[in-house]
Each structure stands twice: as C-alpha cells, then as structure tokens.
PDB file of N, CA and C in Angstrom:
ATOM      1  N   UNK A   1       0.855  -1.177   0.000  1.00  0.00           N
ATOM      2  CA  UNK A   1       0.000   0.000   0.000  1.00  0.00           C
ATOM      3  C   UNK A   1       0.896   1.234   0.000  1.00  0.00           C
ATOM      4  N   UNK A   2       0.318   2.359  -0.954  1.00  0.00           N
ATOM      5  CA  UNK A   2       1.518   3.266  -0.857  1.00  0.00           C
ATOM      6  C   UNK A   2      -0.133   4.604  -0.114  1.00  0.00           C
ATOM      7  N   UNK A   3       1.068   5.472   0.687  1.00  0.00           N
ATOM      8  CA  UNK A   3       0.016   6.568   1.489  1.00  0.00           C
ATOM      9  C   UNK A   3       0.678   7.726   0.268  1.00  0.00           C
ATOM     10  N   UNK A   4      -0.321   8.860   0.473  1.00  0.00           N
ATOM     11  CA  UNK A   4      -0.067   9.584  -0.163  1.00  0.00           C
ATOM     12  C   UNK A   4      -0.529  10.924   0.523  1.00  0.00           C
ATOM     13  N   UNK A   5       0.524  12.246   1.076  1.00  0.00           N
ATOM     14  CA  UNK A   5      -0.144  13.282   1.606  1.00  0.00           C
ATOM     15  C   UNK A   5      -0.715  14.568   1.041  1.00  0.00           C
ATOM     16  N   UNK A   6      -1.639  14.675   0.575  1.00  0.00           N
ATOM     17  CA  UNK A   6      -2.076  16.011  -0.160  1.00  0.00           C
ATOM     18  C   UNK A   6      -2.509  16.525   0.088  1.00  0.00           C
ATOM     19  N   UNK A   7      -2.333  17.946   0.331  1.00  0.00           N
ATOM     20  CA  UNK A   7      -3.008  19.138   0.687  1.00  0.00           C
ATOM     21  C   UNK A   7      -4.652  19.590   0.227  1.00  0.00           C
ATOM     22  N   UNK A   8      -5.456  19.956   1.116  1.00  0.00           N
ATOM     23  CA  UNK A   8      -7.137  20.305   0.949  1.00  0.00           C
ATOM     24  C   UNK A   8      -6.950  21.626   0.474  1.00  0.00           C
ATOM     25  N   UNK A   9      -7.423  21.694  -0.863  1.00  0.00           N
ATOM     26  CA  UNK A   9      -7.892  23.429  -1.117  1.00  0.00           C
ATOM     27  C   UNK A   9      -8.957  23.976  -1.049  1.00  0.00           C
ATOM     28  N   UNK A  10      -9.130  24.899  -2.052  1.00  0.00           N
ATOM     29  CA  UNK A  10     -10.180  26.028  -1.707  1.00  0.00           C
ATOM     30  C   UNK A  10     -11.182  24.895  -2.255  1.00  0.00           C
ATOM     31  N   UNK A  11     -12.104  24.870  -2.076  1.00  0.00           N
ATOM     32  CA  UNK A  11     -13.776  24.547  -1.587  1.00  0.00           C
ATOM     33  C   UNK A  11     -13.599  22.826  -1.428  1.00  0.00           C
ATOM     34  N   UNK A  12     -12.593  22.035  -0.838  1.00  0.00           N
ATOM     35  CA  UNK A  12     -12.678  20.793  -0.865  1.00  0.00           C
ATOM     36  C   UNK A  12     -11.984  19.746  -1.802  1.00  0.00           C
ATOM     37  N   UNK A  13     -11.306  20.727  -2.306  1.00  0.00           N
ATOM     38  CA  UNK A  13     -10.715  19.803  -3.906  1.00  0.00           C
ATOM     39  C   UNK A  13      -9.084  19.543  -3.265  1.00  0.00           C
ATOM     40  N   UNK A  14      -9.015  18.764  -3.374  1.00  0.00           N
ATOM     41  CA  UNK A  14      -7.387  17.502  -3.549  1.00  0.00           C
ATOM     42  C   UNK A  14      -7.468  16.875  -4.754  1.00  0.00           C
ATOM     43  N   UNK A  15      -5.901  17.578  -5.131  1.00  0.00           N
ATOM     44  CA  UNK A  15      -5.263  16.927  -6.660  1.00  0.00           C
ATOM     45  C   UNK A  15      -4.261  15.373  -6.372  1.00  0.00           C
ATOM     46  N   UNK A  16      -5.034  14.432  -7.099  1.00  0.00           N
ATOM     47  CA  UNK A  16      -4.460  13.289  -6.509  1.00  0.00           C
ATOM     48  C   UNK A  16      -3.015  13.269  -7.414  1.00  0.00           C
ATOM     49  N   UNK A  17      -1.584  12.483  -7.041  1.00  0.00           N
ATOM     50  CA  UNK A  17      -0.381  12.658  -7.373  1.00  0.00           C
ATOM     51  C   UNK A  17      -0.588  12.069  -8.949  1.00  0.00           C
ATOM     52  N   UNK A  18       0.578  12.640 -10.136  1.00  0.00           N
ATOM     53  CA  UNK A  18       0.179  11.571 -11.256  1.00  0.00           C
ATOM     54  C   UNK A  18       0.363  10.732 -11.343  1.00  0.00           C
ATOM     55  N   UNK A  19       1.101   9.860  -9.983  1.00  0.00           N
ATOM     56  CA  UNK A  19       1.514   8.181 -10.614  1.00  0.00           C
ATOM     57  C   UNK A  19       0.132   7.882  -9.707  1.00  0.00           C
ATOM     58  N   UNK A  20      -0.731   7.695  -9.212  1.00  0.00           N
ATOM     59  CA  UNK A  20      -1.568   7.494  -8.946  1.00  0.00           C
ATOM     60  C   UNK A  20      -2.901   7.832  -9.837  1.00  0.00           C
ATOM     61  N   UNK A  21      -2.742   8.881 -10.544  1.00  0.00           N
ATOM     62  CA  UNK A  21      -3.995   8.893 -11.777  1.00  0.00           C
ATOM     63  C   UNK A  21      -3.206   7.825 -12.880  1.00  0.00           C
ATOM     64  N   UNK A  22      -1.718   8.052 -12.699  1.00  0.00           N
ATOM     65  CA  UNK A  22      -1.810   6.454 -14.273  1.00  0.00           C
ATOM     66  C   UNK A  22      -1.872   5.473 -13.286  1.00  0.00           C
ATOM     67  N   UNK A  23      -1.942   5.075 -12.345  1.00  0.00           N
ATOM     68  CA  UNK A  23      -2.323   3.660 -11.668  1.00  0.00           C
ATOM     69  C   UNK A  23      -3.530   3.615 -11.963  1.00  0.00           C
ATOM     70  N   UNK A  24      -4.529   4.295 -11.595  1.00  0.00           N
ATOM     71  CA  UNK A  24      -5.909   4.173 -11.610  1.00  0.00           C
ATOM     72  C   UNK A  24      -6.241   4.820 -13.239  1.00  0.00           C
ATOM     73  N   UNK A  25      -5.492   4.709 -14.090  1.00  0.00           N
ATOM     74  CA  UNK A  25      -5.987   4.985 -15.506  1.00  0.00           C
ATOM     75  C   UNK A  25      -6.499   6.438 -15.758  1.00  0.00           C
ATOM     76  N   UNK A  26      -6.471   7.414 -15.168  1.00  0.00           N
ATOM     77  CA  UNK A  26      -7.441   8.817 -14.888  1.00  0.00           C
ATOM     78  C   UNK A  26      -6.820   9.463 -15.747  1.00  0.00           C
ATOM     79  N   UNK A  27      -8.127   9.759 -16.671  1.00  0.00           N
ATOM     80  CA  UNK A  27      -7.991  11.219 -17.622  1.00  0.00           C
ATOM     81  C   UNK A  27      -8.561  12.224 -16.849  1.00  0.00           C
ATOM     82  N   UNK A  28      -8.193  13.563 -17.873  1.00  0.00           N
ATOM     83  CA  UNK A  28      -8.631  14.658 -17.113  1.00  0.00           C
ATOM     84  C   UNK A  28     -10.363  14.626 -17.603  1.00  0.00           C
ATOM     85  N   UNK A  29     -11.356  14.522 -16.676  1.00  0.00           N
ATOM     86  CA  UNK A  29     -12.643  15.093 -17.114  1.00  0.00           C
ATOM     87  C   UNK A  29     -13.486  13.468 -16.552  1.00  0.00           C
ATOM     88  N   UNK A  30     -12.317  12.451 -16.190  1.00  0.00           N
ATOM     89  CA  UNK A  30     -12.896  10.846 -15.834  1.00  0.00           C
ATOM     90  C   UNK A  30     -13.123  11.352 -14.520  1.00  0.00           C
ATOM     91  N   UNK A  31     -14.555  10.391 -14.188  1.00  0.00           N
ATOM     92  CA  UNK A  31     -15.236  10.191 -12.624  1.00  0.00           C
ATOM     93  C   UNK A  31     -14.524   8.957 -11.773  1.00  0.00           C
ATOM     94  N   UNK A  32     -14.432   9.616 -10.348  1.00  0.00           N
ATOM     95  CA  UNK A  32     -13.929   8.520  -9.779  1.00  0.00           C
ATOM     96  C   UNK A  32     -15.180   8.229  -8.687  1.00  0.00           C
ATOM     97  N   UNK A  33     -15.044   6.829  -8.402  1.00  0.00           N
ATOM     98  CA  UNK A  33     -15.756   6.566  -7.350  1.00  0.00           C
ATOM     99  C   UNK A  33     -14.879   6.731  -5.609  1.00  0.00           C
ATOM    100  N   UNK A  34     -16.084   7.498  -4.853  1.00  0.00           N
ATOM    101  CA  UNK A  34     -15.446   7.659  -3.482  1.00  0.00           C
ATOM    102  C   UNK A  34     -16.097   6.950  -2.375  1.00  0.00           C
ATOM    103  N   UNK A  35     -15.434   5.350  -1.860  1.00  0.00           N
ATOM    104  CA  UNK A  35     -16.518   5.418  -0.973  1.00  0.00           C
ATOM    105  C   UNK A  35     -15.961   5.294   0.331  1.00  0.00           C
ATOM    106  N   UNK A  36     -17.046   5.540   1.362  1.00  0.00           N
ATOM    107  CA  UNK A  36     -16.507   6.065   2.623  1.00  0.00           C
ATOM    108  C   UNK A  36     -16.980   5.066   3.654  1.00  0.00           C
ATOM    109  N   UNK A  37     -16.698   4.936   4.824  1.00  0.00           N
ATOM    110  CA  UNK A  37     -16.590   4.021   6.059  1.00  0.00           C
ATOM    111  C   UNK A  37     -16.457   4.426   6.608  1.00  0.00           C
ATOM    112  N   UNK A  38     -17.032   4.791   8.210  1.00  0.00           N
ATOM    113  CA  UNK A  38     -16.452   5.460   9.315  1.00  0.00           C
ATOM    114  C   UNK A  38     -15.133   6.863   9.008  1.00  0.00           C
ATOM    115  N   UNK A  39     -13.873   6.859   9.053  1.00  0.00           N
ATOM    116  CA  UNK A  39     -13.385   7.476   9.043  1.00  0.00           C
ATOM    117  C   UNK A  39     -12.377   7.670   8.078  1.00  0.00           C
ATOM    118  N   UNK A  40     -12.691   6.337   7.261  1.00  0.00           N
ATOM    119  CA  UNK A  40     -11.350   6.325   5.590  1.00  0.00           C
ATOM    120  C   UNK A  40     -12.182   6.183   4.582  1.00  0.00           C
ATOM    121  N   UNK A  41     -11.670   6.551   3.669  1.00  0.00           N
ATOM    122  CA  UNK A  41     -12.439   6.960   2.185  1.00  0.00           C
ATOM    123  C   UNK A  41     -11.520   5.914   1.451  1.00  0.00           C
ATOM    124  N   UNK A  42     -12.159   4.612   0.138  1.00  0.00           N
ATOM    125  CA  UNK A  42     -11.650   3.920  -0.265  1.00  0.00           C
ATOM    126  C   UNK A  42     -11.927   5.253  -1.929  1.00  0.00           C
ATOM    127  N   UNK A  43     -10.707   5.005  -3.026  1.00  0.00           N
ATOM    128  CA  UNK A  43     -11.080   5.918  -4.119  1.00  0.00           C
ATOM    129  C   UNK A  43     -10.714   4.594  -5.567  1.00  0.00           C
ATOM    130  N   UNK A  44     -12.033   4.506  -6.172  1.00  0.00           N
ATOM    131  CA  UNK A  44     -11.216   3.787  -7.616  1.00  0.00           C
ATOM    132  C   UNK A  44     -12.151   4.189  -8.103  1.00  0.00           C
ATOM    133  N   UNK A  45     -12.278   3.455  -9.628  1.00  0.00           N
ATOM    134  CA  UNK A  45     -13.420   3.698 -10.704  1.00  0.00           C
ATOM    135  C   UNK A  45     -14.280   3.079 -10.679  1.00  0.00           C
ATOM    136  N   UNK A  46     -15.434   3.463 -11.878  1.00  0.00           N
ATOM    137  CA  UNK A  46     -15.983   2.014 -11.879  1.00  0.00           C
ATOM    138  C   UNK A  46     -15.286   0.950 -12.729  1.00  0.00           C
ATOM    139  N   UNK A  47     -14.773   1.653 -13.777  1.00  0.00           N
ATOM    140  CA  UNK A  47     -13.850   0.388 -14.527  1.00  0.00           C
ATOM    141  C   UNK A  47     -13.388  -0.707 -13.445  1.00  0.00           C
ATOM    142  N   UNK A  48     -12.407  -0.084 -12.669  1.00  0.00           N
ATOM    143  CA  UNK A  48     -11.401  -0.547 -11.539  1.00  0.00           C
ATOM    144  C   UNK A  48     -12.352  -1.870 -11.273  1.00  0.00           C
ATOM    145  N   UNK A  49     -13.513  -1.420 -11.024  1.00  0.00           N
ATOM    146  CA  UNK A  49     -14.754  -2.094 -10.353  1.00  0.00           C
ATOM    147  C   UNK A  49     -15.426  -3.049 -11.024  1.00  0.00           C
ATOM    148  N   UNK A  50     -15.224  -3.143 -12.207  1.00  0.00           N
ATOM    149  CA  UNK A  50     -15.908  -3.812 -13.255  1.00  0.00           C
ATOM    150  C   UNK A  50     -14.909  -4.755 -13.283  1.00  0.00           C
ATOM    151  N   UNK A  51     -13.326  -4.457 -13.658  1.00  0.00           N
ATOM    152  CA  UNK A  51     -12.715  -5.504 -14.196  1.00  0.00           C
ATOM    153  C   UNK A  51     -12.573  -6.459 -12.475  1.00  0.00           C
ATOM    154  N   UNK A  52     -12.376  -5.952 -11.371  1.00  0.00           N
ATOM    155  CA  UNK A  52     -12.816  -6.553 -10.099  1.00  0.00           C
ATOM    156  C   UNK A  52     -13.222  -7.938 -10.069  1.00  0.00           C
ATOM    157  N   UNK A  53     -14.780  -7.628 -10.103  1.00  0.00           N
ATOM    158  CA  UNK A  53     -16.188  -8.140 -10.297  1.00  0.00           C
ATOM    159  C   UNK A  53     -16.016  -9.346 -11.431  1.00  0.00           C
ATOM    160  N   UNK A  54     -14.747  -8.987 -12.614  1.00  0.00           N
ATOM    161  CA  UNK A  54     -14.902 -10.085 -13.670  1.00  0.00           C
ATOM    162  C   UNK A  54     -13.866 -10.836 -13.271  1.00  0.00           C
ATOM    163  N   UNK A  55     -12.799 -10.358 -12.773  1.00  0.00           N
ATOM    164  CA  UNK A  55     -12.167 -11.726 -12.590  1.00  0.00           C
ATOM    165  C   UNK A  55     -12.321 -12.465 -11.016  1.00  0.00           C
ATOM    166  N   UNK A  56     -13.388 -12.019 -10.441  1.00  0.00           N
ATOM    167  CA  UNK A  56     -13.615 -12.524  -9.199  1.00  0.00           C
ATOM    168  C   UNK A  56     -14.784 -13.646 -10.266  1.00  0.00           C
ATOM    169  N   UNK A  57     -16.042 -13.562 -10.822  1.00  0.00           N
ATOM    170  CA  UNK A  57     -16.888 -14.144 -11.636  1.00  0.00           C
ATOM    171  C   UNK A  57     -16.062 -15.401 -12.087  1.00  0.00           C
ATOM    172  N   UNK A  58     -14.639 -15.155 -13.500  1.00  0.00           N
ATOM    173  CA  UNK A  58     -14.154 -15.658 -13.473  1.00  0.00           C
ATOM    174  C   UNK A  58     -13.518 -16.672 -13.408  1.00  0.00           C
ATOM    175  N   UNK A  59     -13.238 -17.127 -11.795  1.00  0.00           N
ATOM    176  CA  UNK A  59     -12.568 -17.703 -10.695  1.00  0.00           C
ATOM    177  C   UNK A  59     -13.880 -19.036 -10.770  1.00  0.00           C
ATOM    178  N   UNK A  60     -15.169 -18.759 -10.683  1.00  0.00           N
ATOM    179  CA  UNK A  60     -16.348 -19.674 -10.701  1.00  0.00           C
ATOM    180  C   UNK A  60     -16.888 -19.858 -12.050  1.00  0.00           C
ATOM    181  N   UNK A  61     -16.362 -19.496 -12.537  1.00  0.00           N
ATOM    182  CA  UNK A  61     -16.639 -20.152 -14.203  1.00  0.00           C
ATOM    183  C   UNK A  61     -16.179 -21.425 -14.904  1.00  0.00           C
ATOM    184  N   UNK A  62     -17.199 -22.283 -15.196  1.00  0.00           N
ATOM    185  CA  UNK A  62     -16.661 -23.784 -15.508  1.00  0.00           C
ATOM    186  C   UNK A  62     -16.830 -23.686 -17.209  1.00  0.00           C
ATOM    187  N   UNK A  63     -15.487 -24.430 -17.817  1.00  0.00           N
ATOM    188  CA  UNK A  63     -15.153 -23.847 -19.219  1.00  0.00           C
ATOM    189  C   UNK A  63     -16.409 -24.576 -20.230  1.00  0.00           C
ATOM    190  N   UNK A  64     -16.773 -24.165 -21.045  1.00  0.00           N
ATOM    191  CA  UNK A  64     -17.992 -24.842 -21.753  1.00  0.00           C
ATOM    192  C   UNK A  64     -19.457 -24.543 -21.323  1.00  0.00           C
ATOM    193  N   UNK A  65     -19.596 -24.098 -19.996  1.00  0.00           N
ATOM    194  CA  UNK A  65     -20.771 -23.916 -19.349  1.00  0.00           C
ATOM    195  C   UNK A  65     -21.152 -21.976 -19.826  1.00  0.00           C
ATOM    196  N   UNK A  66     -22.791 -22.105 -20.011  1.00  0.00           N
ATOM    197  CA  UNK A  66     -22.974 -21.146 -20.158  1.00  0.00           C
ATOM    198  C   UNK A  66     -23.648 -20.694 -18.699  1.00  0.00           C
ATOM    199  N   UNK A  67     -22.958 -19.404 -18.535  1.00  0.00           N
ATOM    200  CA  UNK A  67     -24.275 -19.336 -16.798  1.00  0.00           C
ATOM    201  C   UNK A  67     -25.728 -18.274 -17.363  1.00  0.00           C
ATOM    202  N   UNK A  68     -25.322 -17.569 -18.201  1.00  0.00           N
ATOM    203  CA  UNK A  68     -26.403 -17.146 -18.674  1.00  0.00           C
ATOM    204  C   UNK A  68     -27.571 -18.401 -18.883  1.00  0.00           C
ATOM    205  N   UNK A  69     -27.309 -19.728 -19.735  1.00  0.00           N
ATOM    206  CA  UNK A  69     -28.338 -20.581 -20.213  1.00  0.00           C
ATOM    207  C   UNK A  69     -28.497 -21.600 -18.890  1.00  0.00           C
ATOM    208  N   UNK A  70     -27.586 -21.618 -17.895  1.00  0.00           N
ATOM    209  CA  UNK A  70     -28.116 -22.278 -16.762  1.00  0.00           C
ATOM    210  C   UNK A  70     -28.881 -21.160 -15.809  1.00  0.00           C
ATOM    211  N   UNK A  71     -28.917 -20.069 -15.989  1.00  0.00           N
ATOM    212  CA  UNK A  71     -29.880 -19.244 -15.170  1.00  0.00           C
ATOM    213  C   UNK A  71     -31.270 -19.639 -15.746  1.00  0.00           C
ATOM    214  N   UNK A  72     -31.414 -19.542 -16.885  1.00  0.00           N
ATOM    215  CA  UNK A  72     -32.611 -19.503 -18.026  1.00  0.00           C
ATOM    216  C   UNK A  72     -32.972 -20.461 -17.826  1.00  0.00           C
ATOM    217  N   UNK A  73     -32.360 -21.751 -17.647  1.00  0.00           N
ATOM    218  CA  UNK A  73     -33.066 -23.089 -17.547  1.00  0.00           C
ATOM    219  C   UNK A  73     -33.239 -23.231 -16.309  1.00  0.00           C
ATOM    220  N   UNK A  74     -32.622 -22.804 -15.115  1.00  0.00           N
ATOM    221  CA  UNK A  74     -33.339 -22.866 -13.514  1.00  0.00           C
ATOM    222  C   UNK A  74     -34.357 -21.737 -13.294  1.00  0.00           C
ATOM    223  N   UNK A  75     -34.790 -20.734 -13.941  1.00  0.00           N
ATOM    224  CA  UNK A  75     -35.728 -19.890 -13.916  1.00  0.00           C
ATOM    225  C   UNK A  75     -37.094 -20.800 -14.862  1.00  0.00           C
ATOM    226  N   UNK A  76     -36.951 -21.064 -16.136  1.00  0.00           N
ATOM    227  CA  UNK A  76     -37.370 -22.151 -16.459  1.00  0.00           C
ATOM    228  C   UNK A  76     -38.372 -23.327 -15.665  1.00  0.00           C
ATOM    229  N   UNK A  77     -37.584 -24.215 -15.100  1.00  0.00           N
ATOM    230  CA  UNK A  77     -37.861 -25.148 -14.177  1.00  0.00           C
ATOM    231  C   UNK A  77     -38.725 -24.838 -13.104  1.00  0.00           C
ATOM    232  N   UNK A  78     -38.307 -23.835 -12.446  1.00  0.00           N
ATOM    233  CA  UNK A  78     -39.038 -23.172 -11.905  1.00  0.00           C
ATOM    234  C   UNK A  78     -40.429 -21.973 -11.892  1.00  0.00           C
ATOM    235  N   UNK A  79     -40.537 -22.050 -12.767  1.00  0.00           N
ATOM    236  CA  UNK A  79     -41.532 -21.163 -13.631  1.00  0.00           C
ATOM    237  C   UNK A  79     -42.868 -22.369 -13.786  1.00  0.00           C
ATOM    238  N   UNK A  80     -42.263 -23.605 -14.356  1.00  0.00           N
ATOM    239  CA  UNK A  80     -43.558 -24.659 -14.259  1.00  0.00           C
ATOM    240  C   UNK A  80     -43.484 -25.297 -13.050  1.00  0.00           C
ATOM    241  N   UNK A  81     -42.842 -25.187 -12.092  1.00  0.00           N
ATOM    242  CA  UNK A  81     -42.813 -25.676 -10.623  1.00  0.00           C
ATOM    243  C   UNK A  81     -44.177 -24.846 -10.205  1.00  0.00           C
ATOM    244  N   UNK A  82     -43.818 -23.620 -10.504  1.00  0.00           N
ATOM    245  CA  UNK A  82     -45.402 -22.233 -10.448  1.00  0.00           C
ATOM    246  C   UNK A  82     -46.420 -22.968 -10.925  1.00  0.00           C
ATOM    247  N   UNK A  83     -46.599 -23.158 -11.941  1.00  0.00           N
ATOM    248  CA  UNK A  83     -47.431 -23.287 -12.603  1.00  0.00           C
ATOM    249  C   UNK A  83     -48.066 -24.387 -12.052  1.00  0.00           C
ATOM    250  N   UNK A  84     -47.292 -25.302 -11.962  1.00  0.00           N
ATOM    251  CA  UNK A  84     -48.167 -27.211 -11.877  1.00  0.00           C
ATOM    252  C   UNK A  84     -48.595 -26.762 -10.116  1.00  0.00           C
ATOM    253  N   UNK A  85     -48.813 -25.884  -9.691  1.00  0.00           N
ATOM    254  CA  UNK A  85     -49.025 -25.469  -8.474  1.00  0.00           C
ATOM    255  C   UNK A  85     -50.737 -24.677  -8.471  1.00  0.00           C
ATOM    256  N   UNK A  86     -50.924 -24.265  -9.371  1.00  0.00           N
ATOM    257  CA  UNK A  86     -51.683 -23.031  -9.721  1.00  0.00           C
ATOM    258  C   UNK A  86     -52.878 -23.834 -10.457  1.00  0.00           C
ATOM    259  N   UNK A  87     -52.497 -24.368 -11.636  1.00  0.00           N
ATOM    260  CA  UNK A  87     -53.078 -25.341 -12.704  1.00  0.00           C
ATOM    261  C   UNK A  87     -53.204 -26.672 -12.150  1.00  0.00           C
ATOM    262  N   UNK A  88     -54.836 -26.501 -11.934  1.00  0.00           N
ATOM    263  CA  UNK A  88     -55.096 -28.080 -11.671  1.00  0.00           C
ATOM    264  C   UNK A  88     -54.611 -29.427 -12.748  1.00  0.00           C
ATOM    265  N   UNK A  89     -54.675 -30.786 -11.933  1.00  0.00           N
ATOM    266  CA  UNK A  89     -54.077 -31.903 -13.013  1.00  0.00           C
ATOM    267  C   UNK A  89     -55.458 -31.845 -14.229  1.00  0.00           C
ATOM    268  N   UNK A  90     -54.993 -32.053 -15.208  1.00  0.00           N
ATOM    269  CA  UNK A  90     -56.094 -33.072 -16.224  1.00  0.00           C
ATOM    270  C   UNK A  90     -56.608 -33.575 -15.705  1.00  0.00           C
ATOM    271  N   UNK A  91     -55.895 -35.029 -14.921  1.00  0.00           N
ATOM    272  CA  UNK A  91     -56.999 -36.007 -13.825  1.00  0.00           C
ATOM    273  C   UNK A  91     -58.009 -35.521 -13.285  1.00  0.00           C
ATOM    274  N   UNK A  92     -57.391 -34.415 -12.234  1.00  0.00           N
ATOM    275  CA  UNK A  92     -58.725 -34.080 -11.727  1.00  0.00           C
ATOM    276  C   UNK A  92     -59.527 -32.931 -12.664  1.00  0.00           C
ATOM    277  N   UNK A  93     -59.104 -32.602 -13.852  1.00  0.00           N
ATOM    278  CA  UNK A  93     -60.500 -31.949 -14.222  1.00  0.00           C
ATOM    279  C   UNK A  93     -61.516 -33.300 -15.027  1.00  0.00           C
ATOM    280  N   UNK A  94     -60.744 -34.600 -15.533  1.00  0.00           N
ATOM    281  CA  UNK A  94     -61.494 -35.141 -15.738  1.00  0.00           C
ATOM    282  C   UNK A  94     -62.561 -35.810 -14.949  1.00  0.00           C
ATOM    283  N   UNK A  95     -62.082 -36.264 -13.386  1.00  0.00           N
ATOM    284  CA  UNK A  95     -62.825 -36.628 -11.958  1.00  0.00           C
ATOM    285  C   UNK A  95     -64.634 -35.322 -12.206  1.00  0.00           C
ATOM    286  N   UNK A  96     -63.921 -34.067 -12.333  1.00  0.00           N
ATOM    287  CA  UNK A  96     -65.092 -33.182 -12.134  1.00  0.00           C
ATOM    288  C   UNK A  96     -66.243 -33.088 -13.135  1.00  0.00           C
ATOM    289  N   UNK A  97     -65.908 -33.921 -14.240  1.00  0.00           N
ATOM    290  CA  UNK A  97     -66.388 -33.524 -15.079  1.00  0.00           C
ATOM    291  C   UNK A  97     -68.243 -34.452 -15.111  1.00  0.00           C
TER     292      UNK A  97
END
C-alpha cells in the first residue's frame, strides 16, 4: 500500500499525485468513485470495479458452461414448478367432469 499526503484546497478539492492517476488509468474530465466508512475513504473507478467483479466471476466459471443458459433453464424449471401449483391436473378436471 503506498500513502499519499495532499493538501485540501479552496472549496474541498485535492489533486491526486500523477503516478496514482496512471495507476488508476485517470484522464482529465474521468469520474472517480469515493466510498466512505467510518473514518477512511476507499477511491477507484468504476472500470477498476468492473474488471474486479470479472475476474472474481471468473474464478467460478466452468469452461464450456454457459451461466447465462443455466440461469434460463433454472428460472425455467421453476416457472412450471409455479405453474403445476396453480393449474389443476387433467386427472382431476377429468374426476369433475
């Protein structure tokens, strides 16, 4: 972890150092994300955040498997789990008839 000390100016603004905007990729006019905890402020992007998120995903990804088409098919499954719940059998509409 590297600390870094920078001075607070006029209305709240701190210029972060430049090896720290090319660490974190920062053009001039790019948004950063700030988030805060009790008394320390964590600072990255959302990129930062995105590529994160993908290689954490990643890590649980089995090669050949789609998780998109195994969501679809357990939403699926479950969708006529609803249904055969709701919708009486044939049998018994034939019993009523």
């Amino acid at each position: 972890m590297k600390l870094y000390e920078v001075p607070m100016q006029e209305n709240g603004r701190v210029v972060l150092p430049s090896d720290l905007r090319k660490t974190l990729g920062l053009s001039k006019g790019d948004k950063v994300l700030i988030e805060a905890e009790g008394d320390e402020i964590k600072l990255t992007t959302a990129r930062l955040r995105r590529k994160r998120a993908q290689a954490i995903a990643k890590r649980y990804a089995r090669p050949g498997v789609s998780v998109v088409d195994e969501f679809l098919a357990e939403k699926r499954a479950e969708a006529e789990r609803e249904i055969a719940k709701i919708e009486p059998d044939a049998d018994e509409m034939d019993d009523r008839s």
